[in-house]
C-alpha atoms as a PDB file:
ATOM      1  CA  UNK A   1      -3.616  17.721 -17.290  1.00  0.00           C
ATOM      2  CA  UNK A   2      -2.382  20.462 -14.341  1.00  0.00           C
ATOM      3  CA  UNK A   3      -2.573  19.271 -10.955  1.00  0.00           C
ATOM      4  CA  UNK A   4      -2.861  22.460  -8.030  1.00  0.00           C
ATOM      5  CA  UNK A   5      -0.269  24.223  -6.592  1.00  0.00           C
ATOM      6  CA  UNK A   6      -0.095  22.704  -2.948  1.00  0.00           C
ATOM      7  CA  UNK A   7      -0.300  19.085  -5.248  1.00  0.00           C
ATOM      8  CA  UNK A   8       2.915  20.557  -6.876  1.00  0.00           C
ATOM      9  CA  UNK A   9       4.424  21.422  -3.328  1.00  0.00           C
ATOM     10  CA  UNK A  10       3.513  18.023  -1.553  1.00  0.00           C
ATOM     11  CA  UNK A  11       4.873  16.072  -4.742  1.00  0.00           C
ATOM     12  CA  UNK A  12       8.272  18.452  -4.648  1.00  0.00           C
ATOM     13  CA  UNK A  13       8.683  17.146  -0.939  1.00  0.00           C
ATOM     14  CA  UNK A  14       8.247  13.820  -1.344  1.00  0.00           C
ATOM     15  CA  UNK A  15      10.517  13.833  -4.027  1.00  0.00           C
ATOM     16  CA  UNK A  16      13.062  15.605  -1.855  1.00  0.00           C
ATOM     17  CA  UNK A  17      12.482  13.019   0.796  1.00  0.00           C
ATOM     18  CA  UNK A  18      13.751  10.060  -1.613  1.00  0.00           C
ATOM     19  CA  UNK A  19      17.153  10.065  -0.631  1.00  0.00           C
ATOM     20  CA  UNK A  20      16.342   9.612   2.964  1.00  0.00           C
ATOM     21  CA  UNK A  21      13.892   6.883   2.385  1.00  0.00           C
ATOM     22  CA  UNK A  22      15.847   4.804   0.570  1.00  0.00           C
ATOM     23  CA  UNK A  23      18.786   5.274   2.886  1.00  0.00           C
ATOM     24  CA  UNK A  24      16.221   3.779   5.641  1.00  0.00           C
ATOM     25  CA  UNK A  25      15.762   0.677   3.563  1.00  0.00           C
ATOM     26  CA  UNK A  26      19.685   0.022   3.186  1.00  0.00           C
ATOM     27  CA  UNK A  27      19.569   0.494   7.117  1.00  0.00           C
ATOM     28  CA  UNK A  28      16.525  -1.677   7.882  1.00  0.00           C
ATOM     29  CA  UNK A  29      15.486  -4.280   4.927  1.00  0.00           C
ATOM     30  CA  UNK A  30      18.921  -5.221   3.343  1.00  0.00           C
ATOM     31  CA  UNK A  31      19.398  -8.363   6.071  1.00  0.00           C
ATOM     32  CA  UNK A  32      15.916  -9.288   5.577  1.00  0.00           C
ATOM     33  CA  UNK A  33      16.035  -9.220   1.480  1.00  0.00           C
ATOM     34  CA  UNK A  34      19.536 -11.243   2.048  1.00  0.00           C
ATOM     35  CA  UNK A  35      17.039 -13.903   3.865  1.00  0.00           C
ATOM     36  CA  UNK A  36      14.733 -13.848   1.040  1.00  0.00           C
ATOM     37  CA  UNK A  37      17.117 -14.112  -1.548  1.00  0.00           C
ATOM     38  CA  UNK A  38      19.295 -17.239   0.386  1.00  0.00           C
ATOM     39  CA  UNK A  39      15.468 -19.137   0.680  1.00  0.00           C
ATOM     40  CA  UNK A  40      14.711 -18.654  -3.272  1.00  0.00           C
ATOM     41  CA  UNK A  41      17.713 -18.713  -4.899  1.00  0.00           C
ATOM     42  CA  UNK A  42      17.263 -21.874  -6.853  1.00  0.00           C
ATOM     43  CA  UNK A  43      13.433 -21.153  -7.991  1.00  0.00           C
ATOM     44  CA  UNK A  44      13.567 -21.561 -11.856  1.00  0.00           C
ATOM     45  CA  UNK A  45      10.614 -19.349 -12.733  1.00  0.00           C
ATOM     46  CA  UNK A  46       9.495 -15.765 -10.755  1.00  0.00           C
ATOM     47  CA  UNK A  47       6.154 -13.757 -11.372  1.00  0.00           C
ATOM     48  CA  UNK A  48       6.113  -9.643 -10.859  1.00  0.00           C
ATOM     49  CA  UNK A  49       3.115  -8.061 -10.544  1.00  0.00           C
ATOM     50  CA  UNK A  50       1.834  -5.046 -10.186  1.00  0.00           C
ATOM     51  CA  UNK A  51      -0.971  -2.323 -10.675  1.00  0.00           C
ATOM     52  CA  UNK A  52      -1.018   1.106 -11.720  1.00  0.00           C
ATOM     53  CA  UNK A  53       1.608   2.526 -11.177  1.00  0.00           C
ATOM     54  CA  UNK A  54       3.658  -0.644  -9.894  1.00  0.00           C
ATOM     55  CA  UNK A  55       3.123  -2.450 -13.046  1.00  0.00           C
ATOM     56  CA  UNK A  56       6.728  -0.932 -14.389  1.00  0.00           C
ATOM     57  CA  UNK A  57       7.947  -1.972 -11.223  1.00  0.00           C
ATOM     58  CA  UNK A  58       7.065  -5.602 -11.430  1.00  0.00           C
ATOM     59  CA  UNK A  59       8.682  -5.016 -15.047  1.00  0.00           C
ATOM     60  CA  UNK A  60      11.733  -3.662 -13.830  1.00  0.00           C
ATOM     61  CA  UNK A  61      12.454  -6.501 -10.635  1.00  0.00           C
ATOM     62  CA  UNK A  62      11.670  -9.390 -13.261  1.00  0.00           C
ATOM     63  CA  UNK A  63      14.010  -7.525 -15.840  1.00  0.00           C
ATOM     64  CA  UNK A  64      17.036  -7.087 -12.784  1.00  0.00           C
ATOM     65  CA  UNK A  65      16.286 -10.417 -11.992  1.00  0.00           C
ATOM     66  CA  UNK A  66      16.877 -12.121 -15.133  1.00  0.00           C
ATOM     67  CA  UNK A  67      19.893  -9.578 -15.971  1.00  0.00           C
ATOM     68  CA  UNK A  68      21.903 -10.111 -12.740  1.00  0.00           C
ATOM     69  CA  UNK A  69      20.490 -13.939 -11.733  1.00  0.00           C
ATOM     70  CA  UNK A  70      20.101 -15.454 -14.803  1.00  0.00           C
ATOM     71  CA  UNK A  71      16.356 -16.946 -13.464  1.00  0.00           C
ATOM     72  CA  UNK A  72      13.282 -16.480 -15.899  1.00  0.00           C
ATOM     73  CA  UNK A  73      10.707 -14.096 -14.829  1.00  0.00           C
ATOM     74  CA  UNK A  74       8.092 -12.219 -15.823  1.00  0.00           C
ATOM     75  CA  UNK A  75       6.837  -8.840 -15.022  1.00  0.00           C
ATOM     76  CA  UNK A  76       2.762  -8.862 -15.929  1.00  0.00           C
ATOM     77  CA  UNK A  77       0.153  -6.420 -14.758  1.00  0.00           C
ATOM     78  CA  UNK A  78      -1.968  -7.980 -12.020  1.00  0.00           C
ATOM     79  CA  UNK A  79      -5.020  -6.991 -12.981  1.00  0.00           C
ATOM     80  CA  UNK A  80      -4.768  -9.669 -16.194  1.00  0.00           C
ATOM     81  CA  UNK A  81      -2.919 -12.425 -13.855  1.00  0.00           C
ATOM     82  CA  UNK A  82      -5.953 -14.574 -14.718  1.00  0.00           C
ATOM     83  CA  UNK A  83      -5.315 -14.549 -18.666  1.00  0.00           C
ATOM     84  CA  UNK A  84      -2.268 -16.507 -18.720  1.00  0.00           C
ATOM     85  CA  UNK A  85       0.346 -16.486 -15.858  1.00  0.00           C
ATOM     86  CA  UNK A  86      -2.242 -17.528 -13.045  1.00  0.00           C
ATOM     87  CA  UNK A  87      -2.084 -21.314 -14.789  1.00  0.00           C
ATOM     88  CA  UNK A  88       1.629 -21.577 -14.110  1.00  0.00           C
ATOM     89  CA  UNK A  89       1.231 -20.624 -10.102  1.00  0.00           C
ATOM     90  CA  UNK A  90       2.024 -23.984  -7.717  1.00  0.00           C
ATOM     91  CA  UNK A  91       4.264 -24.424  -4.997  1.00  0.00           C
ATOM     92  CA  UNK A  92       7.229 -23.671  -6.342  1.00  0.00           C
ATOM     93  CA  UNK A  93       6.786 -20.463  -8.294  1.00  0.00           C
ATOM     94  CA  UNK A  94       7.376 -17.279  -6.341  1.00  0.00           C
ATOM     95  CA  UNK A  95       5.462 -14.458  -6.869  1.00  0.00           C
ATOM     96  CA  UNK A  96       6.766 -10.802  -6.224  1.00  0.00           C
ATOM     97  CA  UNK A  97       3.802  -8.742  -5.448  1.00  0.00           C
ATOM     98  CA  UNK A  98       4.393  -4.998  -5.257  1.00  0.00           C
ATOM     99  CA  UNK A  99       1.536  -4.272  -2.825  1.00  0.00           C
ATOM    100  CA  UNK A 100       2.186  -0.916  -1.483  1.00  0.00           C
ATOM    101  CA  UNK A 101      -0.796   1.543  -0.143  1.00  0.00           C
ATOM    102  CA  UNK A 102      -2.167   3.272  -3.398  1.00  0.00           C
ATOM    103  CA  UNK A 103      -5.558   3.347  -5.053  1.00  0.00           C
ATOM    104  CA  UNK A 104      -5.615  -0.437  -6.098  1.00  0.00           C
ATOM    105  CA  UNK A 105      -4.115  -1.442  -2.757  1.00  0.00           C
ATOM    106  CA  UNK A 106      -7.629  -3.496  -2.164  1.00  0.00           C
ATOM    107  CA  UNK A 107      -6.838  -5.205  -5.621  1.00  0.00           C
ATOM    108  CA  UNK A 108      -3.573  -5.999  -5.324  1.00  0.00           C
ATOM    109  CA  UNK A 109      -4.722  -7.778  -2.107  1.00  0.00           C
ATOM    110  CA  UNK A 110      -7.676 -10.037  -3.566  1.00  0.00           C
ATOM    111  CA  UNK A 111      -4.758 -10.328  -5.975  1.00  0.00           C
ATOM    112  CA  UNK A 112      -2.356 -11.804  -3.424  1.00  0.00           C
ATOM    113  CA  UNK A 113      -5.183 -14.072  -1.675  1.00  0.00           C
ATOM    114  CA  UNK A 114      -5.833 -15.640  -5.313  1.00  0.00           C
ATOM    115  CA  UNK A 115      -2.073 -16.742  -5.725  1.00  0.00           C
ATOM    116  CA  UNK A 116      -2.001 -17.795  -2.209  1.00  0.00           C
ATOM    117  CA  UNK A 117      -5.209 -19.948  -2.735  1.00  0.00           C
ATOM    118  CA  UNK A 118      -3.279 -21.489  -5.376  1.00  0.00           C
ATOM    119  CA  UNK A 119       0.031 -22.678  -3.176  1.00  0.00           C
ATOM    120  CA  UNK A 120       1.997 -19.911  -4.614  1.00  0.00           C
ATOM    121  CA  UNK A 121       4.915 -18.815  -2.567  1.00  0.00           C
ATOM    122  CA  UNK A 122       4.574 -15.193  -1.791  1.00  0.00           C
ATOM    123  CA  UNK A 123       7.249 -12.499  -1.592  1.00  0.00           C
ATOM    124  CA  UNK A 124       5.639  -8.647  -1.458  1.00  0.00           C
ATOM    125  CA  UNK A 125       7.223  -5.059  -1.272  1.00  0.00           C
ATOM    126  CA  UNK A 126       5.023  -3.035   1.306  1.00  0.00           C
ATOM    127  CA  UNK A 127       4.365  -0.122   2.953  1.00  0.00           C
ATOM    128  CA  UNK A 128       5.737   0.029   6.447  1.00  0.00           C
ATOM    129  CA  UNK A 129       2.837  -0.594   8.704  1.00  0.00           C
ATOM    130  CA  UNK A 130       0.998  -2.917   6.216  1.00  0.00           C
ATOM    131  CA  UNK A 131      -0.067  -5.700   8.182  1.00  0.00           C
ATOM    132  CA  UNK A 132      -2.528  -6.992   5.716  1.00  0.00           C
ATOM    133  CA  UNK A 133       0.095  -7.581   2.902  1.00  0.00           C
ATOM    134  CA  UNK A 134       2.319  -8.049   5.090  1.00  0.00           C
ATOM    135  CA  UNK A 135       0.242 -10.966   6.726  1.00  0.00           C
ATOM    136  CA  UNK A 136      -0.766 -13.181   3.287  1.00  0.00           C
ATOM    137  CA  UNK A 137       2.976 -12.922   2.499  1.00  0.00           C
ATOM    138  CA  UNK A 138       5.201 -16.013   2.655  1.00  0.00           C
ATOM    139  CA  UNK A 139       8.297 -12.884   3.107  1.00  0.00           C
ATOM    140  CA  UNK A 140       7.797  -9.203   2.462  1.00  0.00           C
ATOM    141  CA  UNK A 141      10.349  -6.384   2.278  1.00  0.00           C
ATOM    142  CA  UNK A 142       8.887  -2.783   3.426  1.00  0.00           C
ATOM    143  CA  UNK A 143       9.317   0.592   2.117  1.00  0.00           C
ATOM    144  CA  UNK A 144       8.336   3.761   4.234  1.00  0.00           C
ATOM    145  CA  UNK A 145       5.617   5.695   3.030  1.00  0.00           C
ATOM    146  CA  UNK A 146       5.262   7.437   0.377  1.00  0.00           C
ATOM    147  CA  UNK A 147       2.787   9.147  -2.643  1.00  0.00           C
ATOM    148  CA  UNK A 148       1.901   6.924  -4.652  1.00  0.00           C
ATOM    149  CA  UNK A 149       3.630   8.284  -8.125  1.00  0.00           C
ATOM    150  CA  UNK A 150       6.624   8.697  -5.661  1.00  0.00           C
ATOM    151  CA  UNK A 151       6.626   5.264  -3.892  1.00  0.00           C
ATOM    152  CA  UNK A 152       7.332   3.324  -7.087  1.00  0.00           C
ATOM    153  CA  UNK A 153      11.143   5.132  -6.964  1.00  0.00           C
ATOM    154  CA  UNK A 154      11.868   3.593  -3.828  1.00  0.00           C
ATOM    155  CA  UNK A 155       9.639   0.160  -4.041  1.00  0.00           C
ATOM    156  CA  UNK A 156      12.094  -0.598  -6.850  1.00  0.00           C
ATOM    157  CA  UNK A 157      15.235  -0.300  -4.511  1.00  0.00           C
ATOM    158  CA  UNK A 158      13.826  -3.640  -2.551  1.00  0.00           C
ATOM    159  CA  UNK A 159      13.340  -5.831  -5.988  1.00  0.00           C
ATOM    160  CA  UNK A 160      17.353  -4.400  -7.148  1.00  0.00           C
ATOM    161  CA  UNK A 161      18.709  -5.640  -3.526  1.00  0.00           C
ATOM    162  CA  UNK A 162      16.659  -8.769  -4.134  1.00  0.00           C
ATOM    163  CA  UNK A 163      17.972  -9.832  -7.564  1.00  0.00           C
ATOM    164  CA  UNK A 164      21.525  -8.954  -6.541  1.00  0.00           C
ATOM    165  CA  UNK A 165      21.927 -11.239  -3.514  1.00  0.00           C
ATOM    166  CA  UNK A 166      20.172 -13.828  -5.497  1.00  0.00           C
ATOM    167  CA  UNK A 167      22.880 -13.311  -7.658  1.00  0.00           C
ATOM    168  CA  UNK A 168      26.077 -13.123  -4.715  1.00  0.00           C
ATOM    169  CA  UNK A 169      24.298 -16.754  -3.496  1.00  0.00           C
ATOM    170  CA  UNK A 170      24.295 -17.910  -6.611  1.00  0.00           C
ATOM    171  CA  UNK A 171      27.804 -17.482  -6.957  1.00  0.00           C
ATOM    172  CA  UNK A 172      27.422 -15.101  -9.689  1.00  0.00           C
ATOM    173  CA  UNK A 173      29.337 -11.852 -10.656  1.00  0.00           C
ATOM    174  CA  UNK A 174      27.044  -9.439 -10.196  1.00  0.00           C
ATOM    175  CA  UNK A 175      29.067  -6.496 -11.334  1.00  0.00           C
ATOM    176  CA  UNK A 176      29.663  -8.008 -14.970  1.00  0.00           C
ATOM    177  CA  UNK A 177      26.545 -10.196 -15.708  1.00  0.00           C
ATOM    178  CA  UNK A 178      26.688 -11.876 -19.273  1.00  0.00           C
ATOM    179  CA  UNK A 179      25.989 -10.788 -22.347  1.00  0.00           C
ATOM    180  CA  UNK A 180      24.908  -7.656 -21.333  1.00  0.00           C
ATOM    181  CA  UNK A 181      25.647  -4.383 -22.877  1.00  0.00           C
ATOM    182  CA  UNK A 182      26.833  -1.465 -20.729  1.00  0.00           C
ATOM    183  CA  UNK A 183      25.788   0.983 -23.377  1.00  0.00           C
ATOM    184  CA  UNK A 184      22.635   1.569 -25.649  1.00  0.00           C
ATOM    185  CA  UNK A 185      22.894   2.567 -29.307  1.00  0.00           C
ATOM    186  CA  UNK A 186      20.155   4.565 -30.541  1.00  0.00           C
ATOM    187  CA  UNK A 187      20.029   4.288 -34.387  1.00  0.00           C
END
């Protein structure tokens, strides 16, 4: 495919502008995610999910969680939530959503209002200003806005800070987790 010119340009500048936005959630969501982290630390099971272009999101926070925190999770597209994880939601399962303004942005919502139906505690990474997510979530962390093929580069930076201060109140050493290899071999 070719997208237009001006697409090109707008996409170039919000790509430009990534630095800055992520530097505004170290300034503004890292005592917040430190909150969120102290109240779940001892959950034994997450849920990430995720649409579009969020769904390797969801995959990477379940994957940083398990890495650094040692806590099962899963990263699943929410769109198929109802084959499968949706049986395991109660009151003690928390379930990342990573509900930030895109084209599903409607889903992801009837998404949320299903888990919550279903007593399941609620964490979400939204857009600044989101009031909707913001208000079916149990605890949400905000990014600023953003494209949505950009947004997933910084909506990522919430679920990292998340996993490691799970980690730090877990008593864990975050800079050395176990068994994990610093290196990749490709054969």
């Amino acid at each position: 495919g070719s997208i237009s010119e001006e697409r090109y340009q707008k996409l170039a500048q919000e790509l430009n502008e990534v630095p800055e936005k992520v530097e505004w959630i170290l300034d503004t969501q890292v005592d917040k995610i430190k909150t969120i982290a102290k109240k779940y630390k001892d959950a034994r099971d997450f849920l990430f999910l995720g649409r579009g272009y969020n769904f390797p999101v969801a995959l990477e926070g379940a994957l940083k969680l398990k890495e650094i925190s040692y806590i099962h999770a899963e990263g699943y597209p929410a769109a198929e939530m109802k084959h499968g994880p949706i049986a395991l939601v109660d009151e003690n399962l928390p379930v990342v959503f990573i509900a930030t303004k895109d084209a599903y942005h409607e889903k992801i919502v009837s998404n949320i209002q299903e888990i919550k139906a279903r007593k399941g505690k609620i964490i979400s990474v939204v857009t600044k200003g989101d009031t909707v997510s913001e208000n079916l979530s149990d605890d949400f962390m905000e990014i600023p806005e953003a494209d949505e093929i950009i947004a997933p580069l910084i909506s990522v930076v919430p679920l990292q800070l998340l996993s490691y201060y799970i980690g730090v109140e877990l008593g864990l050493d975050v800079d050395k987790p176990r068994n994990l290899a610093k290196s990749v071999t490709v054969e």
